[in-house]
Protein backbone atom coordinates (compact mmCIF):
# COMPACT_ATOMS: atom_id res chain seq x y z
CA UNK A 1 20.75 -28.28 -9.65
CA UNK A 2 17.08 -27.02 -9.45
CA UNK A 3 16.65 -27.21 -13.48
CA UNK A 4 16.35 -30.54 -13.29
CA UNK A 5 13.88 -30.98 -9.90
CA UNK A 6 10.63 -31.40 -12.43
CA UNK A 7 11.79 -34.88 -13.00
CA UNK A 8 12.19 -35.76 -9.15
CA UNK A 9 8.37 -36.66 -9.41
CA UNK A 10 8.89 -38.98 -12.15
CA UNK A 11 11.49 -41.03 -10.48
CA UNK A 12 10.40 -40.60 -6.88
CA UNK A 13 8.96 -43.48 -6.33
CA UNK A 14 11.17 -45.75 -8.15
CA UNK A 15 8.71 -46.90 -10.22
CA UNK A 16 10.40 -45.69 -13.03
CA UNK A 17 14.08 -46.49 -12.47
CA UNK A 18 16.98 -44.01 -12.39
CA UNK A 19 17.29 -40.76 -14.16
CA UNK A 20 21.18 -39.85 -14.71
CA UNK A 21 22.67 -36.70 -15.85
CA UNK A 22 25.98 -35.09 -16.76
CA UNK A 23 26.49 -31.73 -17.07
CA UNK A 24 29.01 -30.42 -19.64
CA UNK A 25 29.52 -26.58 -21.16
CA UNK A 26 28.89 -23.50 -19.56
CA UNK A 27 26.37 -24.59 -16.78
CA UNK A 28 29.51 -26.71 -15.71
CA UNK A 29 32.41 -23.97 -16.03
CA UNK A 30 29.96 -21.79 -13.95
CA UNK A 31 29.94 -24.53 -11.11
CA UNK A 32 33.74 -25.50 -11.30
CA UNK A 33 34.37 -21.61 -11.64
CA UNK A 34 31.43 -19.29 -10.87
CA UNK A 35 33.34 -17.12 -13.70
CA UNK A 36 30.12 -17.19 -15.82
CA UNK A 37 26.60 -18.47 -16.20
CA UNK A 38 25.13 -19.77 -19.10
CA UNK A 39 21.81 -19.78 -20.83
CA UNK A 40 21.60 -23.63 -22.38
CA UNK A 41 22.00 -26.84 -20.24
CA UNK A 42 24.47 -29.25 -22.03
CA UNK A 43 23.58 -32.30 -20.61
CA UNK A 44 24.54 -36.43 -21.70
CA UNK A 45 21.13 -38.03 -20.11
CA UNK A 46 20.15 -41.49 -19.18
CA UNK A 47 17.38 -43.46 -18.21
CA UNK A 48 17.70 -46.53 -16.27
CA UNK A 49 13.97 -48.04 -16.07
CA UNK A 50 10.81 -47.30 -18.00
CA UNK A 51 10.83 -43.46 -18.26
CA UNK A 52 10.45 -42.56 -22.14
CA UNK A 53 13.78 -40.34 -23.03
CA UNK A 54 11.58 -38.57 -25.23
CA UNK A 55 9.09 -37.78 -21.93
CA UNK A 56 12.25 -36.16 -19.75
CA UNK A 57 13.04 -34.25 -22.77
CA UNK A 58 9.65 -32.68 -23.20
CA UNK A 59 9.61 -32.46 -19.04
CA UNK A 60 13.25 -30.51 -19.15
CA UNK A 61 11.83 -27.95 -22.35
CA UNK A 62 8.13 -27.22 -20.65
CA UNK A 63 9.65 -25.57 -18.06
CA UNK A 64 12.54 -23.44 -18.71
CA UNK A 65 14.17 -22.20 -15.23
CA UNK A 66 14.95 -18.51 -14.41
CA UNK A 67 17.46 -17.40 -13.55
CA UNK A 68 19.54 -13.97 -12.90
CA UNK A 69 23.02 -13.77 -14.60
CA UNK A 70 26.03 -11.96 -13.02
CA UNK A 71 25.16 -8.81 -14.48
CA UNK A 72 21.70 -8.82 -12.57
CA UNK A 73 19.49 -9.76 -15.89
CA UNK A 74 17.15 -12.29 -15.39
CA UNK A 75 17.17 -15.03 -17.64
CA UNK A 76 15.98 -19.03 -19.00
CA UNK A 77 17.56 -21.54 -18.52
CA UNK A 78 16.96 -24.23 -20.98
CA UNK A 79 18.22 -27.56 -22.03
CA UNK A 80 20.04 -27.73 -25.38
CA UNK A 81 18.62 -30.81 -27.46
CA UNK A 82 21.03 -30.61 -30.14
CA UNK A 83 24.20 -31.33 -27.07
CA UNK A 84 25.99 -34.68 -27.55
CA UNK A 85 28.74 -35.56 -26.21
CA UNK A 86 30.55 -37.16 -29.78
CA UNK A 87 30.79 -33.70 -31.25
CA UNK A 88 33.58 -32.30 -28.72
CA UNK A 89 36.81 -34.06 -28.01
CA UNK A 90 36.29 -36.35 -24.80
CA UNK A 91 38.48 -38.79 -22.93
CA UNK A 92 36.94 -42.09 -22.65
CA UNK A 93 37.32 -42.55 -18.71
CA UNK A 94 34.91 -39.06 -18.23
CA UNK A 95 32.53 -41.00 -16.35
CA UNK A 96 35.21 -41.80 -13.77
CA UNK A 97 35.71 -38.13 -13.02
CA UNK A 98 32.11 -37.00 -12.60
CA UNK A 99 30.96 -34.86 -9.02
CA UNK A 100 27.62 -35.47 -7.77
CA UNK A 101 25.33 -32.54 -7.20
CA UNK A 102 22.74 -32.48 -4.61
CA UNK A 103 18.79 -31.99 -6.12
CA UNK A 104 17.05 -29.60 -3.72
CA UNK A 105 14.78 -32.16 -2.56
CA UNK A 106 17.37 -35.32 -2.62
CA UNK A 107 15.24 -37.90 -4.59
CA UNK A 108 17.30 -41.05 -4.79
CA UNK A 109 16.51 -41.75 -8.34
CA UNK A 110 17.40 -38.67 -9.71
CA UNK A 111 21.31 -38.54 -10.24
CA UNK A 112 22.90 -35.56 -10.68
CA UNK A 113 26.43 -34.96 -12.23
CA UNK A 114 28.95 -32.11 -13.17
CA UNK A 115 31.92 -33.41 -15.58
CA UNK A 116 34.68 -32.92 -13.82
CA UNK A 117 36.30 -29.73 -14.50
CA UNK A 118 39.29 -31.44 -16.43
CA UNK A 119 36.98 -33.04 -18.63
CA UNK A 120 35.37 -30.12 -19.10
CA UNK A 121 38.38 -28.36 -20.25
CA UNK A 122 39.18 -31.61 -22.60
CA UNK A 123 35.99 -30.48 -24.84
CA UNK A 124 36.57 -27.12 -25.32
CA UNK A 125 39.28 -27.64 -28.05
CA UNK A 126 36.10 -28.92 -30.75
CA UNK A 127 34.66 -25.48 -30.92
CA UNK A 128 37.29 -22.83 -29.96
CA UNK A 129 35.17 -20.44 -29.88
CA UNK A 130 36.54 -17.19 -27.66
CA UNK A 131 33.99 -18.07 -24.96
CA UNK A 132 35.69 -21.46 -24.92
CA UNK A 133 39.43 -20.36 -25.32
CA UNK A 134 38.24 -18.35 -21.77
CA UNK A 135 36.34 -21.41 -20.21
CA UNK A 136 39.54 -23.32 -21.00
CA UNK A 137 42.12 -20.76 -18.87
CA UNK A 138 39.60 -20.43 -16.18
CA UNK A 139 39.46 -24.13 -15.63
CA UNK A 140 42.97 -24.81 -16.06
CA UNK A 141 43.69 -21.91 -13.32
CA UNK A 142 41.98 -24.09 -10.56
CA UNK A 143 44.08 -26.49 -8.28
CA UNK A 144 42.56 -29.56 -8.85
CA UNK A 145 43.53 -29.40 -12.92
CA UNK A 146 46.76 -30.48 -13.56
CA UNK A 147 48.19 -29.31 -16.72
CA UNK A 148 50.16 -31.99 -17.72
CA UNK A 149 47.33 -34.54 -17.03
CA UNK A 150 44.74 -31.99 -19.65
CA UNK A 151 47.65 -32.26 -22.45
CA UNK A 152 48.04 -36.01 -22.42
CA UNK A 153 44.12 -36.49 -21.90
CA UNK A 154 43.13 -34.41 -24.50
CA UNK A 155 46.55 -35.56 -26.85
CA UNK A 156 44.19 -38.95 -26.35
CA UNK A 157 40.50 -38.03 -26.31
CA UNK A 158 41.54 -35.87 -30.07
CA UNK A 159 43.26 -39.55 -31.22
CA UNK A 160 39.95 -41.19 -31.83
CA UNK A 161 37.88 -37.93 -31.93
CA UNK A 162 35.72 -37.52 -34.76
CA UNK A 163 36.68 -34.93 -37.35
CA UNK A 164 40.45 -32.99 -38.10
CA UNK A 165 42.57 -34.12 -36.10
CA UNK A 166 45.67 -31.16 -37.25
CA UNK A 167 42.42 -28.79 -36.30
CA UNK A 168 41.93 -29.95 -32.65
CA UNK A 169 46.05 -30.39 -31.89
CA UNK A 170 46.32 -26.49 -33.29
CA UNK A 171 44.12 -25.54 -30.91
CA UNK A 172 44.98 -27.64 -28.22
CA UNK A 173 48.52 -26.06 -28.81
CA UNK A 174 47.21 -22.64 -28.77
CA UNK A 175 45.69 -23.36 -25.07
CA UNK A 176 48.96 -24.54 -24.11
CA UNK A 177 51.09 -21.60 -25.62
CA UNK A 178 48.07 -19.44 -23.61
CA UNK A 179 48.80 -21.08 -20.50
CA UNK A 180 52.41 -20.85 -20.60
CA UNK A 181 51.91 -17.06 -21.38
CA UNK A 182 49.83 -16.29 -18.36
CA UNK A 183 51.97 -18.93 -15.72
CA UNK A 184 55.23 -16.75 -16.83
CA UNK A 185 53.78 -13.14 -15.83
C-alpha cells in the first residue's frame, strides 16, 4: 500500500527497527473485495526498534494520500487515530491470518499487512452499521471465507469481547439469517 511508503525512509536503513502494520475496516474490504474504497486507514501499528509511535503517527497524518474513489471523485486518504483494535469483536489468533502486502519500493523494515478477510468480517458485528452489515455479505461471498468457521470465530472473539454481549450475538444472528437469505435465492 502506497499510504504508508513515507515511513520506508525511516526504517530503510534498519537503524530504526521494524515498522508493522495491520490493516482492518474499509481499506481492507476494498482489498479482499474491491466492492468499495474507503476514506480512513484503520490500522493496529507497531514499532519494533527506536522509532517514536508518536513520530509514525505524525509521519502517516502530514501527508494524507489521494486517491480517486469508484465513482471517479478524487479523494484523502487518511489514517484514523481514534482505530483500535479492542473496540470491535476480534478472535485472538488474527495475527495468524494476516496477508502481506507489497510497499512500492519493498523496504525490508516496513511490514505491511491486510487482516485476513475472515477476520475482517469477525469485527464488523461491534458497529453494525449498514456499511458494515454490506462489508460483512461481501466478505462472506468470497471462497476463501467459510461460513461455519466466521460463526464459531466470532461465537468466540464476542465471549471475551468488551461490551453487550446479547448486542453482538443479535447481530451476529442477523448476518447469519442474511446469509442464509441470499445462499437460498
Amino acid at each position: 500500500m502506497a499510504f504508508f511508503d513515507v515511513l520506508e525512509p525511516v526504517y530503510a536503513s534498519g537503524e530504526k527497527g521494524v515498522f508493522q502494520v495491520i490493516v482492518f475496516g474499509g481499506c481492507a474490504v476494498h482489498v479482499h473485495t474491491q466492492a468499495r474504497g474507503s476514506a480512513d486507514v484503520d490500522v493496529e501499528m507497531a514499532s519494533h526498534g527506536y522509532a517514536d509511535p508518536a513520530e509514525i503517527v505524525a509521519l502517516l497524518g502530514e501527508d494524507a494520500y489521494a486517491f480517486t474513489n469508484e465513482e471517479g471523485v478524487t479523494q484523502m486518504l487518511e489514517l484514523d487515530p481514534s482505530f483500535n483494535t479492542t473496540l470491535a469483536p476480534l478472535n485472538e489468533d488474527y495475527e495468524s491470518r494476516v496477508i502481506r502486502l507489497m510497499t512500492q519500493s519493498g523496504v525490508r523494515n516496513v511490514e505491511v499487512y491486510v487482516a485476513s478477510a475472515l477476520d475482517v468480517a469477525i469485527t464488523k458485528p461491534g458497529r453494525f452499521g449498514d456499511r458494515d452489515q454490506q462489508d460483512i455479505q461481501a466478505l462472506l461471498q468470497l471462497p476463501e471465507v467459510d461460513i461455519a468457521e466466521f460463526e464459531r470465530l466470532t461465537r468466540e472473539a464476542i465471549s471475551y469481547a468488551v461490551g453487550d454481549h446479547a448486542r453482538l450475538l443479535g447481530n451476529l444472528n442477523v448476518v447469519l439469517d442474511s446469509y442464509d437469505r441470499s445462499e437460498d435465492r
